[in-house]
C-alpha atoms as a PDB file:
ATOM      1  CA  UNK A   1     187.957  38.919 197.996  1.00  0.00           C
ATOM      2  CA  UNK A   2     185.453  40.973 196.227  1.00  0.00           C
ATOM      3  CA  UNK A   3     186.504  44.681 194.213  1.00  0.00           C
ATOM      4  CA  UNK A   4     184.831  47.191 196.666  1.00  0.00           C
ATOM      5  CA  UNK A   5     182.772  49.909 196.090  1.00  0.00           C
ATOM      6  CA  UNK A   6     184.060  53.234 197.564  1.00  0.00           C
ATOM      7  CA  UNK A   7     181.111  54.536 199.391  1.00  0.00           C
ATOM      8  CA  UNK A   8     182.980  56.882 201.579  1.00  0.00           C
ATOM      9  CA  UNK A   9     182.415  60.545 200.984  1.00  0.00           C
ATOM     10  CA  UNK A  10     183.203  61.979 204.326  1.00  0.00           C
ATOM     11  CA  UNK A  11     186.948  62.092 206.059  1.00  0.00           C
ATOM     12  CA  UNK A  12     185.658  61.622 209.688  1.00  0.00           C
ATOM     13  CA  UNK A  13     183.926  58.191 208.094  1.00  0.00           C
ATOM     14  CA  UNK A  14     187.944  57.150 207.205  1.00  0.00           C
ATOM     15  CA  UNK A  15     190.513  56.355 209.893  1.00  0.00           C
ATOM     16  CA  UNK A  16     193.292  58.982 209.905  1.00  0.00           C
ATOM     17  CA  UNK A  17     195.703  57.038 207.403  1.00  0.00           C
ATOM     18  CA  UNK A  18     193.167  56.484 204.455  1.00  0.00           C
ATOM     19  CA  UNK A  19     191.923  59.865 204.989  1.00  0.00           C
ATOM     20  CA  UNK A  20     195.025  61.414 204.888  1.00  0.00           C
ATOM     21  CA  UNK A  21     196.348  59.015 201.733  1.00  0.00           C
ATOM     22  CA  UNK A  22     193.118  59.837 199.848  1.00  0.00           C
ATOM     23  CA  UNK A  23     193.851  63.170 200.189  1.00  0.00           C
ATOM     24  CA  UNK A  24     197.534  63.239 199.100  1.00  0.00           C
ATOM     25  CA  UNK A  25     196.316  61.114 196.232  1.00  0.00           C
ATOM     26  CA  UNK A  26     193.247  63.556 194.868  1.00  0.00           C
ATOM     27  CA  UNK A  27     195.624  66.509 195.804  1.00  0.00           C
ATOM     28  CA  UNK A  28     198.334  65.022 193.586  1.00  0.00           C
ATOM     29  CA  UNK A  29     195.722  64.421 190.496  1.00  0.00           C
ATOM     30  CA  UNK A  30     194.589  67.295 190.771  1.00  0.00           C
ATOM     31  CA  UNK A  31     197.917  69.103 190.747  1.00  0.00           C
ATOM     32  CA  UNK A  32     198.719  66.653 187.480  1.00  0.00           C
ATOM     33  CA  UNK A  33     201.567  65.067 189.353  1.00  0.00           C
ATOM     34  CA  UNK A  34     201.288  62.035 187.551  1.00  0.00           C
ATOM     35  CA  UNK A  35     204.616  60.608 189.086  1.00  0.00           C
ATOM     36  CA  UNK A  36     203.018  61.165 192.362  1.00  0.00           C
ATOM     37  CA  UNK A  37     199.912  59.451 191.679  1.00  0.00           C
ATOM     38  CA  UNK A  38     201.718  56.764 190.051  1.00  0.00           C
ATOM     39  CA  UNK A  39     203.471  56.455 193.268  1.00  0.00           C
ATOM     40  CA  UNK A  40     200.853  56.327 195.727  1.00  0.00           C
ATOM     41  CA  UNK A  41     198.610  53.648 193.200  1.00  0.00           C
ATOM     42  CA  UNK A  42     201.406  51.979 193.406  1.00  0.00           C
ATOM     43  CA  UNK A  43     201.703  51.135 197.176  1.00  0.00           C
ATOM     44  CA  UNK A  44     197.704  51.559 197.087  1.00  0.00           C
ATOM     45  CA  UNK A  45     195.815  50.685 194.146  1.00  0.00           C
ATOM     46  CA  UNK A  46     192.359  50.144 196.394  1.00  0.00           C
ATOM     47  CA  UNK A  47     192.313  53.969 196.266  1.00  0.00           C
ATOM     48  CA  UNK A  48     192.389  53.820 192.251  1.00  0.00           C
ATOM     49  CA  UNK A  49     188.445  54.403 192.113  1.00  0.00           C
ATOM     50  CA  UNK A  50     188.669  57.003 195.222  1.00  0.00           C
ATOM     51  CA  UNK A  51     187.449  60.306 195.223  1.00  0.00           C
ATOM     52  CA  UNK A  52     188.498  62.918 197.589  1.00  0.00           C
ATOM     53  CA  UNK A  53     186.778  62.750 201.125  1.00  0.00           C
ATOM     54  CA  UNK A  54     184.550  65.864 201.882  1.00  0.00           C
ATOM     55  CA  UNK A  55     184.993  66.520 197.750  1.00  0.00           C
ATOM     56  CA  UNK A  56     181.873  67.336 195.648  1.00  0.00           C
ATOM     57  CA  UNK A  57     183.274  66.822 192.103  1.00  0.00           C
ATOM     58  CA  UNK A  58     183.549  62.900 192.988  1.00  0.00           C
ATOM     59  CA  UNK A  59     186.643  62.781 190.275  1.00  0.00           C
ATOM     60  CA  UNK A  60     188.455  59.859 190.896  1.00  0.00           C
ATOM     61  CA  UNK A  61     192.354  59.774 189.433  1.00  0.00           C
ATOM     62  CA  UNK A  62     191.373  58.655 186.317  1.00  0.00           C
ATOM     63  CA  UNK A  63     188.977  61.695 185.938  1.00  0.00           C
ATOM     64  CA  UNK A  64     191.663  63.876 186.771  1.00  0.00           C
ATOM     65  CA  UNK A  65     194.286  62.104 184.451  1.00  0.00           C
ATOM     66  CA  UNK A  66     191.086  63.411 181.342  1.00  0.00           C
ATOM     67  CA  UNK A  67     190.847  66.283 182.827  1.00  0.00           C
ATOM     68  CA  UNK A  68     194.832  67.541 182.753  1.00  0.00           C
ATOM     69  CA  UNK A  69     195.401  65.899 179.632  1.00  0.00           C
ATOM     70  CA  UNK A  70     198.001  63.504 181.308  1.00  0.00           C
ATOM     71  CA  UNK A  71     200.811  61.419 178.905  1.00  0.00           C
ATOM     72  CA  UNK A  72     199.401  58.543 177.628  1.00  0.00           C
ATOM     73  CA  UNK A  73     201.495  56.271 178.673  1.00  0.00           C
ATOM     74  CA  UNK A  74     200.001  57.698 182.511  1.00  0.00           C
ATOM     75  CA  UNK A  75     196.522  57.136 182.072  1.00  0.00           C
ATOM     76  CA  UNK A  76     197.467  54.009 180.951  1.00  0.00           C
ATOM     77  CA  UNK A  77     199.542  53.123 184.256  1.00  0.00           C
ATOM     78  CA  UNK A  78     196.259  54.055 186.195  1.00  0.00           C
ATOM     79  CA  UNK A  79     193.741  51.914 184.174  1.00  0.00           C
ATOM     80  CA  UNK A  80     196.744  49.251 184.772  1.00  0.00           C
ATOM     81  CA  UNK A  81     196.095  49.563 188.794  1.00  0.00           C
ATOM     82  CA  UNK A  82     192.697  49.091 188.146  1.00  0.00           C
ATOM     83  CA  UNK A  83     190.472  52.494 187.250  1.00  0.00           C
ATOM     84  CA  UNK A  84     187.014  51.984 185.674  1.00  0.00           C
ATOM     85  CA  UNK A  85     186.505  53.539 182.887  1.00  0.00           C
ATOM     86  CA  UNK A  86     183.211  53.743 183.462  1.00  0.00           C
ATOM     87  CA  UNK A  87     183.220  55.409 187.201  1.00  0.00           C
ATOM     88  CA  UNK A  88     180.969  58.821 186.982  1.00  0.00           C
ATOM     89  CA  UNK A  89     181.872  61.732 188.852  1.00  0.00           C
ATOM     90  CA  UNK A  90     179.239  64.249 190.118  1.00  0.00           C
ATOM     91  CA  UNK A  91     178.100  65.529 186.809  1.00  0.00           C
ATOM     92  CA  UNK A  92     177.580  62.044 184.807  1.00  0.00           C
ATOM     93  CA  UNK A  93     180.477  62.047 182.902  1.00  0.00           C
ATOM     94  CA  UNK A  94     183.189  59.160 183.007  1.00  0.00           C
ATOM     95  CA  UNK A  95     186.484  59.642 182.312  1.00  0.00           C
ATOM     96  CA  UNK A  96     186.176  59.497 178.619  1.00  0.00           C
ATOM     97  CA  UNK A  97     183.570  62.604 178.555  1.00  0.00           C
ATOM     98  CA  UNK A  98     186.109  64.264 180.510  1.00  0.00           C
ATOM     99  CA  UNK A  99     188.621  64.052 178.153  1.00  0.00           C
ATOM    100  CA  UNK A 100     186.275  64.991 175.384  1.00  0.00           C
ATOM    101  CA  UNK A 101     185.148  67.827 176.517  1.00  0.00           C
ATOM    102  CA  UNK A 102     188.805  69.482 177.646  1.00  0.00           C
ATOM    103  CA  UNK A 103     189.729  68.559 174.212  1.00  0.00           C
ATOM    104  CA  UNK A 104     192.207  65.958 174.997  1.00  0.00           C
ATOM    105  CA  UNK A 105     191.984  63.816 171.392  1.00  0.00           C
ATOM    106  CA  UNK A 106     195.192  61.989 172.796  1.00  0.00           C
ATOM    107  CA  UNK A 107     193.197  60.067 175.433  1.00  0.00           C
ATOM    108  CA  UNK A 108     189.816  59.124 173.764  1.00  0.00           C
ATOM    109  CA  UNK A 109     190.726  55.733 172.710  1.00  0.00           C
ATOM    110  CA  UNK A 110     192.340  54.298 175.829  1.00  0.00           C
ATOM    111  CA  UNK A 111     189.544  56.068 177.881  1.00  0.00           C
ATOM    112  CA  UNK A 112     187.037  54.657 175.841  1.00  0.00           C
ATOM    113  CA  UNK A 113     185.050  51.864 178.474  1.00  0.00           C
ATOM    114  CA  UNK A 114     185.854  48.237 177.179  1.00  0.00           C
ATOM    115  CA  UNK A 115     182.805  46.098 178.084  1.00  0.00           C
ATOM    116  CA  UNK A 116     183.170  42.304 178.884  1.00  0.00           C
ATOM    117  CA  UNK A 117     179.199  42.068 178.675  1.00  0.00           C
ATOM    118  CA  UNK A 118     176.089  44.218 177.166  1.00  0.00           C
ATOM    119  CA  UNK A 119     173.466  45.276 179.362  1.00  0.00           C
ATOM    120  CA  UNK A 120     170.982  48.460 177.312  1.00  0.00           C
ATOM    121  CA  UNK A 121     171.818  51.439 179.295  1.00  0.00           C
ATOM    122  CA  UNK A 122     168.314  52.062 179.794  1.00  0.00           C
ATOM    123  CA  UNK A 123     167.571  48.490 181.667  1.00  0.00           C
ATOM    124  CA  UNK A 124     171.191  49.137 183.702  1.00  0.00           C
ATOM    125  CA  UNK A 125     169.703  52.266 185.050  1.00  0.00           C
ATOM    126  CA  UNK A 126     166.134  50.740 185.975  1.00  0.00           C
ATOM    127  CA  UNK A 127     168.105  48.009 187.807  1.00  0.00           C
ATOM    128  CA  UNK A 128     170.300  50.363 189.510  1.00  0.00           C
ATOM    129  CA  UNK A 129     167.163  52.047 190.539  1.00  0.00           C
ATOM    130  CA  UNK A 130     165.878  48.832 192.203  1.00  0.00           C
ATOM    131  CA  UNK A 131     169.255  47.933 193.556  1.00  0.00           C
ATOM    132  CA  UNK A 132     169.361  51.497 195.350  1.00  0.00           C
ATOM    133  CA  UNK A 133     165.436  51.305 196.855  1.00  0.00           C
ATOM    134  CA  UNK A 134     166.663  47.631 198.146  1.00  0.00           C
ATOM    135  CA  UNK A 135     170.030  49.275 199.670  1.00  0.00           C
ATOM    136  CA  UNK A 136     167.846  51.789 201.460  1.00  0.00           C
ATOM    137  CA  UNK A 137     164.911  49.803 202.654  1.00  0.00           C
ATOM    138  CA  UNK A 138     167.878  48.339 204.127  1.00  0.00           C
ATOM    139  CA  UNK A 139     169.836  50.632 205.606  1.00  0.00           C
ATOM    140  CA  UNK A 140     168.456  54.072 204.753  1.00  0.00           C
ATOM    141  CA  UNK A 141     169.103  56.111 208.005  1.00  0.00           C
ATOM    142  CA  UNK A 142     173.356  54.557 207.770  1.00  0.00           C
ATOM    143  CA  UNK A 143     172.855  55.833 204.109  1.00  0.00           C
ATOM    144  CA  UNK A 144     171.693  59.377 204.470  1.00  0.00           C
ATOM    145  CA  UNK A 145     174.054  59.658 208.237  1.00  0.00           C
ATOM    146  CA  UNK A 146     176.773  58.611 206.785  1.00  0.00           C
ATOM    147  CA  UNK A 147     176.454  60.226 203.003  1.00  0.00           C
ATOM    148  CA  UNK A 148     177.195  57.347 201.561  1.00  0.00           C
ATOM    149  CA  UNK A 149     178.012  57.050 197.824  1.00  0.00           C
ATOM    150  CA  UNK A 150     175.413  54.403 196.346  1.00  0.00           C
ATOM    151  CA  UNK A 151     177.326  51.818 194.124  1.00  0.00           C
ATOM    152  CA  UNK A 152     177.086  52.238 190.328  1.00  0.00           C
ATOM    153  CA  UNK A 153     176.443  49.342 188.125  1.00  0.00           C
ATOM    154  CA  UNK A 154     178.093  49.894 184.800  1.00  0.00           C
ATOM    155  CA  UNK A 155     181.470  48.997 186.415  1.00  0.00           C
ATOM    156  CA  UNK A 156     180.572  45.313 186.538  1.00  0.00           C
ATOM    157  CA  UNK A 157     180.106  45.548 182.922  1.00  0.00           C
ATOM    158  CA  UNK A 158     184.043  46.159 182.811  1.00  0.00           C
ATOM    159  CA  UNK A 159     184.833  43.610 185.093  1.00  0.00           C
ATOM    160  CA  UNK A 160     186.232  40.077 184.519  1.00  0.00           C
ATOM    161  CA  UNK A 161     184.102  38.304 187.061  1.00  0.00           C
ATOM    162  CA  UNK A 162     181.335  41.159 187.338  1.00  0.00           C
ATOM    163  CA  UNK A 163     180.599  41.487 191.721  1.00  0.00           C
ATOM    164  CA  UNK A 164     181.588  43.893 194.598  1.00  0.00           C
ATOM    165  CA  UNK A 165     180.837  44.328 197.828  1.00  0.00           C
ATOM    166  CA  UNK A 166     179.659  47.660 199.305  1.00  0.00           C
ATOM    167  CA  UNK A 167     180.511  48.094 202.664  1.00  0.00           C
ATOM    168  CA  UNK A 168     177.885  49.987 205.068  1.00  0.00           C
ATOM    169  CA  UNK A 169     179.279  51.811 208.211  1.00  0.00           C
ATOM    170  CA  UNK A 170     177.523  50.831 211.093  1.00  0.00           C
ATOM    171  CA  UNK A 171     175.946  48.567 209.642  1.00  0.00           C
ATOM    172  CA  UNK A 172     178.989  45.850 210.361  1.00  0.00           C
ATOM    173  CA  UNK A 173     178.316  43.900 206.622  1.00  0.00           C
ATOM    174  CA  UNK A 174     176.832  45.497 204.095  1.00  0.00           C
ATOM    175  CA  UNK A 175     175.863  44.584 200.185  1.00  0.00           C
ATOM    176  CA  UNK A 176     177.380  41.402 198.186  1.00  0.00           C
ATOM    177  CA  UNK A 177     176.128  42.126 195.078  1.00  0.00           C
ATOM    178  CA  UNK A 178     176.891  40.303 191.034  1.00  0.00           C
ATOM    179  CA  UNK A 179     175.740  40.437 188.222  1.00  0.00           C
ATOM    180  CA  UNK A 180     173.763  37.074 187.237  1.00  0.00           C
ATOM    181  CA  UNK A 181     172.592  37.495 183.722  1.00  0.00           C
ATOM    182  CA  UNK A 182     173.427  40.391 181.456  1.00  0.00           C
ATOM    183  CA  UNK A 183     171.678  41.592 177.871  1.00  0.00           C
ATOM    184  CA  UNK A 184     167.960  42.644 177.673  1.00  0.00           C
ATOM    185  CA  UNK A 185     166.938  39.995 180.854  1.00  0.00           C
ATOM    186  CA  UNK A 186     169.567  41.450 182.988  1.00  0.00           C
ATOM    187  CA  UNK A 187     169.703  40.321 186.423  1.00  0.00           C
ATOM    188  CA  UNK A 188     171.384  41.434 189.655  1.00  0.00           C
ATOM    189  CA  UNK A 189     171.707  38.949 193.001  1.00  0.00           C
ATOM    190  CA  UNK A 190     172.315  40.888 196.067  1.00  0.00           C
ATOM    191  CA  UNK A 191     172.898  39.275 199.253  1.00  0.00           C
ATOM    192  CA  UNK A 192     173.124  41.094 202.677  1.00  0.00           C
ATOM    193  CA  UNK A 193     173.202  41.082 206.305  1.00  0.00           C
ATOM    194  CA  UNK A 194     174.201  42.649 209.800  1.00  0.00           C
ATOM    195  CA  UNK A 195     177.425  40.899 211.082  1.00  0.00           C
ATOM    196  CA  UNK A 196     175.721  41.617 214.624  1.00  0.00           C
ATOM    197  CA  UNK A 197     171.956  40.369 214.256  1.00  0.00           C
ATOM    198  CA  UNK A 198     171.770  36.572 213.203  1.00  0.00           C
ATOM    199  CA  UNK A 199     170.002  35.109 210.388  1.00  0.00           C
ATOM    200  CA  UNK A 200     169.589  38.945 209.574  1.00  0.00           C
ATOM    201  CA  UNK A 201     170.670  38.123 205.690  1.00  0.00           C
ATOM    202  CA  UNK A 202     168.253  39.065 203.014  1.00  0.00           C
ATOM    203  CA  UNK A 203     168.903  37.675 199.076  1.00  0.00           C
ATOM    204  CA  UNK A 204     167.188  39.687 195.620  1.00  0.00           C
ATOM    205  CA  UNK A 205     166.731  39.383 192.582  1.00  0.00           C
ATOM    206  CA  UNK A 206     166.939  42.352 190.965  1.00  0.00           C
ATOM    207  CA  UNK A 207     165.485  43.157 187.099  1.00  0.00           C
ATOM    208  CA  UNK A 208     164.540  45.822 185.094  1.00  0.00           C
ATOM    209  CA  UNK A 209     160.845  45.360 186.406  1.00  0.00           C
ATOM    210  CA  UNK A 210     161.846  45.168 189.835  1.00  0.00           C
ATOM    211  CA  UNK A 211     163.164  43.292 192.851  1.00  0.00           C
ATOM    212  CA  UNK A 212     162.216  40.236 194.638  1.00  0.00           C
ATOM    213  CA  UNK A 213     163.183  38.330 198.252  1.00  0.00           C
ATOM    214  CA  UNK A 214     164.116  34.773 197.640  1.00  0.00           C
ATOM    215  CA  UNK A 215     166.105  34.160 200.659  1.00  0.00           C
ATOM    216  CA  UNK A 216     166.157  35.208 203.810  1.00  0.00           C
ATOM    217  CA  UNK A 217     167.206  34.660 207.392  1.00  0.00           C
ATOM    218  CA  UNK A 218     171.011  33.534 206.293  1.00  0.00           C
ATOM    219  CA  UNK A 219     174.261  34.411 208.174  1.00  0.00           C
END
């Protein structure tokens, strides 16, 4: 199964139980109850990358963990369950700048994002760019009714086998999308489709310069 991106911003978008969870979990970062968050990652680490629903910081656990100054050995535990290090909250910063800018020397060096590939910040961000007009020429009006969170890139750069899925309410499928070549000729492929229209899949490739269709009518 593909790592998900968190696109939910908005508790009425989350059944009762994951809003509620996601909730108890932000509260308890926030709070710097690192036992409790360690806790609740525990029984559910696919919150690890979660922000708090209706939130507008967008910090994440890991942000939190920065923020507070938590023990080492605590951040630690959360990267373990599987935080990116490289997961922005609303103002740009990852978890790292965070840390920096509270002060927190301690943290620096385990916050600091460990990339599996290279991709020039400046071509990630044009190809996030393209990714995003492709999501939304897609599935704009889902996007901007639902507030959806569009998916960041530089996570794949973290990731052992670099692709997620991004899940679009309403939309019943949403966006398979990998990374297919990194470095200056960096290359995204993202597949997909409406569960309930047939042959409704659409495949890009997605560069620096742009995107293109190569497939469609899949699924």
């Amino acid at each position: 199964m593909d790592i998900g991106w968190d696109g939910i911003t908005r508790a009425e978008m989350l059944d009762e139980w994951a809003a509620a969870t996601r909730t108890v979990l932000a509260d308890a970062a926030k709070n710097y109850d690192w036992p409790r968050v360690l806790a609740i990652l525990a029984k559910h680490p696919e919150f690890v990358n979660s922000c708090r629903p209706g939130g507008q910081s967008l910090y994440a656990p890991l942000h939190q963990a920065a923020h507070g100054g938590a023990p080492l050995d605590a951040a630690q535990r959360i990267l373990r369950a599987g935080a990116w290090r490289t997961l922005q909250n609303a103002r740009g910063e990852r978890p790292v700048d965070v840390a920096a800018r509270a002060g927190h020397a301690h943290l620096l060096s385990v916050l600091e994002p460990e990339y599996r590939r290279q991709v020039p910040h400046g071509i990630l961000q044009k190809v996030q760019t393209h990714f995003h007009a492709v999501i939304r020429k897609r599935a704009d009006r889902l996007v901007e009714e639902h507030v959806l969170r569009l998916p960041e890139l530089e996570p794949l750069l973290e990731l052992e086998v670099p692709k997620m899925w991004f899940a679009v309410p309403g939309m019943y499928g949403g966006f398979s999308f990998w990374l297919k070549e990194a470095g200056v000729d960096a290359r995204l492929v993202s597949e997909s489709w409406w569960r309930v229209v047939s042959g409704s899949g659409q495949r890009h490739e997605i560069t620096s310069a742009g995107s293109t269709l190569v497939a469609e009518g899949f699924v």
